[in-house]
C-alpha atoms as a PDB file:
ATOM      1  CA  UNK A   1       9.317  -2.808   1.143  1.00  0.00           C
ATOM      2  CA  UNK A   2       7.403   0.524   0.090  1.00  0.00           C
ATOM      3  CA  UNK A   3       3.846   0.485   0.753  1.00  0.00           C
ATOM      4  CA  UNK A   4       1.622   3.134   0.215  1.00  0.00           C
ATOM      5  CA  UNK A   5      -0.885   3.307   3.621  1.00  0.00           C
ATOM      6  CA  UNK A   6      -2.116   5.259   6.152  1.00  0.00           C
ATOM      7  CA  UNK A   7       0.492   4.362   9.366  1.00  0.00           C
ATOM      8  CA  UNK A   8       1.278   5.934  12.632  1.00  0.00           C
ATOM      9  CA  UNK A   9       3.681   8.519  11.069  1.00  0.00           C
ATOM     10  CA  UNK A  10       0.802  10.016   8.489  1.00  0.00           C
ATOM     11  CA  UNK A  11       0.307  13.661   9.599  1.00  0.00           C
ATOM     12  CA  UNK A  12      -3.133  14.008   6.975  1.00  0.00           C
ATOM     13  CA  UNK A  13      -5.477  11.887   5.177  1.00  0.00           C
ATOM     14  CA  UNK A  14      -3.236  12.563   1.429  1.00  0.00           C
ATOM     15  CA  UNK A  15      -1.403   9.563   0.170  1.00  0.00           C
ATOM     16  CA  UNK A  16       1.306   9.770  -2.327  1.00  0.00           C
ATOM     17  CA  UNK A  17       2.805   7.884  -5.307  1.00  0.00           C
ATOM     18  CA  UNK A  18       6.368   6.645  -5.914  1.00  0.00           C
ATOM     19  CA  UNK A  19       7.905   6.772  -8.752  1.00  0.00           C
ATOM     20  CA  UNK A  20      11.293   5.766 -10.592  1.00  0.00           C
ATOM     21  CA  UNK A  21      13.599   4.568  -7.475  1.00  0.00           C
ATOM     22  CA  UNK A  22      16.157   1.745  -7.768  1.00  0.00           C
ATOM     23  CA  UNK A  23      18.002   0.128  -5.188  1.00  0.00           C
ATOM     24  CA  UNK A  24      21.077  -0.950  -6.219  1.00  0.00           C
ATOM     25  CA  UNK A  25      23.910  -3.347  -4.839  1.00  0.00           C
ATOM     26  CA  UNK A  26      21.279  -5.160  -1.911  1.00  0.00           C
ATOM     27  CA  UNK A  27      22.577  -8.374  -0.442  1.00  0.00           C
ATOM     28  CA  UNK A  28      20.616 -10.150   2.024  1.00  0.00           C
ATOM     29  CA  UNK A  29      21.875 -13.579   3.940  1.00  0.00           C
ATOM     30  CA  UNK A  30      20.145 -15.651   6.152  1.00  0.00           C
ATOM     31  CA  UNK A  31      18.577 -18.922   7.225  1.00  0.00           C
ATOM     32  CA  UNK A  32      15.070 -16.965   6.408  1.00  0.00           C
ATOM     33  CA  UNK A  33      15.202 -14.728   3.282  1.00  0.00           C
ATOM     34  CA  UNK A  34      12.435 -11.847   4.084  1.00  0.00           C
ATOM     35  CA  UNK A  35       9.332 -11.248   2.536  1.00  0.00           C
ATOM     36  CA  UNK A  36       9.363  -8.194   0.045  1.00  0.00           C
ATOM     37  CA  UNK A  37       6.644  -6.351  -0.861  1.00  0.00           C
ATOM     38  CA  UNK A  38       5.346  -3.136  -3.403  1.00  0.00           C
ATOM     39  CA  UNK A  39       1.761  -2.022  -3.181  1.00  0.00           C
ATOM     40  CA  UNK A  40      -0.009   1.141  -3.949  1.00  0.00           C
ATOM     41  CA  UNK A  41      -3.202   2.430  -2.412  1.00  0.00           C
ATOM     42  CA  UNK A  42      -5.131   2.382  -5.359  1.00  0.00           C
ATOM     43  CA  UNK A  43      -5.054   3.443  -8.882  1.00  0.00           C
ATOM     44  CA  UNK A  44      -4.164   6.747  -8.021  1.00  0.00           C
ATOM     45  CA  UNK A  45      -1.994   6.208  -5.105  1.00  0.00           C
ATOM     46  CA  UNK A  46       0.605   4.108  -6.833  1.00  0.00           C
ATOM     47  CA  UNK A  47       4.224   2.517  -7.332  1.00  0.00           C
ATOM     48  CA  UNK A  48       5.845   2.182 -10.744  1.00  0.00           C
ATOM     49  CA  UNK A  49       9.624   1.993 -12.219  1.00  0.00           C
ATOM     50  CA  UNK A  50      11.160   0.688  -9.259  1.00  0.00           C
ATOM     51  CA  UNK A  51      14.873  -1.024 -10.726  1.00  0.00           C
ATOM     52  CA  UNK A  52      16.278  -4.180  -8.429  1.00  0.00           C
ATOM     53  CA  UNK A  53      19.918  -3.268  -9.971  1.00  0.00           C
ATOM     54  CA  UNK A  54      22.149  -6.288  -8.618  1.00  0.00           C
ATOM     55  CA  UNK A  55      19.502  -7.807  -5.615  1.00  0.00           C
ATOM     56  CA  UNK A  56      21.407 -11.143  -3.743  1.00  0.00           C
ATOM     57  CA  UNK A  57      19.204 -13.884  -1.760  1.00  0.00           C
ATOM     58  CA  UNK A  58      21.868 -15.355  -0.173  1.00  0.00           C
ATOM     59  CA  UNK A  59      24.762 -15.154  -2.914  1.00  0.00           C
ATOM     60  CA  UNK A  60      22.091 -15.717  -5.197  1.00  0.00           C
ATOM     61  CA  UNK A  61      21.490 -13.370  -8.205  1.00  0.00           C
ATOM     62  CA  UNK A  62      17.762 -12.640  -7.800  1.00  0.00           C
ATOM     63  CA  UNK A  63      16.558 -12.085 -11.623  1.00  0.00           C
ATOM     64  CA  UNK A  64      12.788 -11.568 -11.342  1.00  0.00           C
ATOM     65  CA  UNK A  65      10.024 -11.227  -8.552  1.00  0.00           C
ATOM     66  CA  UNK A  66       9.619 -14.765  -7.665  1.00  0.00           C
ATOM     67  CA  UNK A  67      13.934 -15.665  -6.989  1.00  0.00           C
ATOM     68  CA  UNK A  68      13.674 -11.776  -5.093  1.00  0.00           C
ATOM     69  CA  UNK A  69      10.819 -13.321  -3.217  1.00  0.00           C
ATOM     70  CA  UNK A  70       8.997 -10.264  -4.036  1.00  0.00           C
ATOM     71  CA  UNK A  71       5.120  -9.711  -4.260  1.00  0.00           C
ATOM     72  CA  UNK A  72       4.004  -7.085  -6.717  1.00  0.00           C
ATOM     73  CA  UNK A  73       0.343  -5.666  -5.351  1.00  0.00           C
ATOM     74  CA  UNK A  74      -1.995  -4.760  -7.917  1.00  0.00           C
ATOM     75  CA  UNK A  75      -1.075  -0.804  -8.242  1.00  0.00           C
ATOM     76  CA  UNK A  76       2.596  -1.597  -9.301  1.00  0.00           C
ATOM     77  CA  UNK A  77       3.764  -1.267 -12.375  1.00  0.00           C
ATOM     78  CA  UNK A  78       7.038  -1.609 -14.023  1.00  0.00           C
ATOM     79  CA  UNK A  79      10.065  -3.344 -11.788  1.00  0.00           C
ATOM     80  CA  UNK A  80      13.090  -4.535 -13.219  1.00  0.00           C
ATOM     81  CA  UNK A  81      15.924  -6.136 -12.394  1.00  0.00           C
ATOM     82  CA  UNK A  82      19.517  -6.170 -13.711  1.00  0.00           C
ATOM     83  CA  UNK A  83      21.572  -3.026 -14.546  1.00  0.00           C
ATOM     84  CA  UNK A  84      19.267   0.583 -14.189  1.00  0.00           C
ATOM     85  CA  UNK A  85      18.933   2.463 -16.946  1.00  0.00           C
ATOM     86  CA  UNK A  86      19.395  -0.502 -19.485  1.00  0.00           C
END
């Protein structure tokens, strides 16, 4: 999950932006697959080219937001899936 907020570990009022992070090699099992989530602030507090290099639901390849169970808030922009950099 990365969520751009204002929390109990903010030390000032300045929010940041995240860019161009991949996760790579993620396997989750369960009876319950977890809720994912990416949401910026606002349009200048926000998340874009986040890679999902090899995600697994369960043994499952997870190919795009909805098998990833993965909701994309409105200041995100540009997640992939499959191999990073291609």
């Amino acid at each position: 999950m990365i969520v751009i907020r204002e929390n109990a570990y903010s030390n000032d009022t300045e929010r940041g932006k995240v860019r161009n992070i991949t996760y790579s090699d993620v396997s989750v099992t369960g009876k319950r697959t977890p809720l994912f989530s990416f949401n910026g602030l606002d349009a200048r507090h926000t998340i874009e080219g986040v890679w999902l290099d090899n995600l697994r639901l369960n043994g499952n390849p997870a190919l795009a937001a909805a098998e990833g169970n993965l909701t994309l808030g409105p200041h995100m922009s540009d997640v992939r899936f499959g191999k990073a950099g291609k």
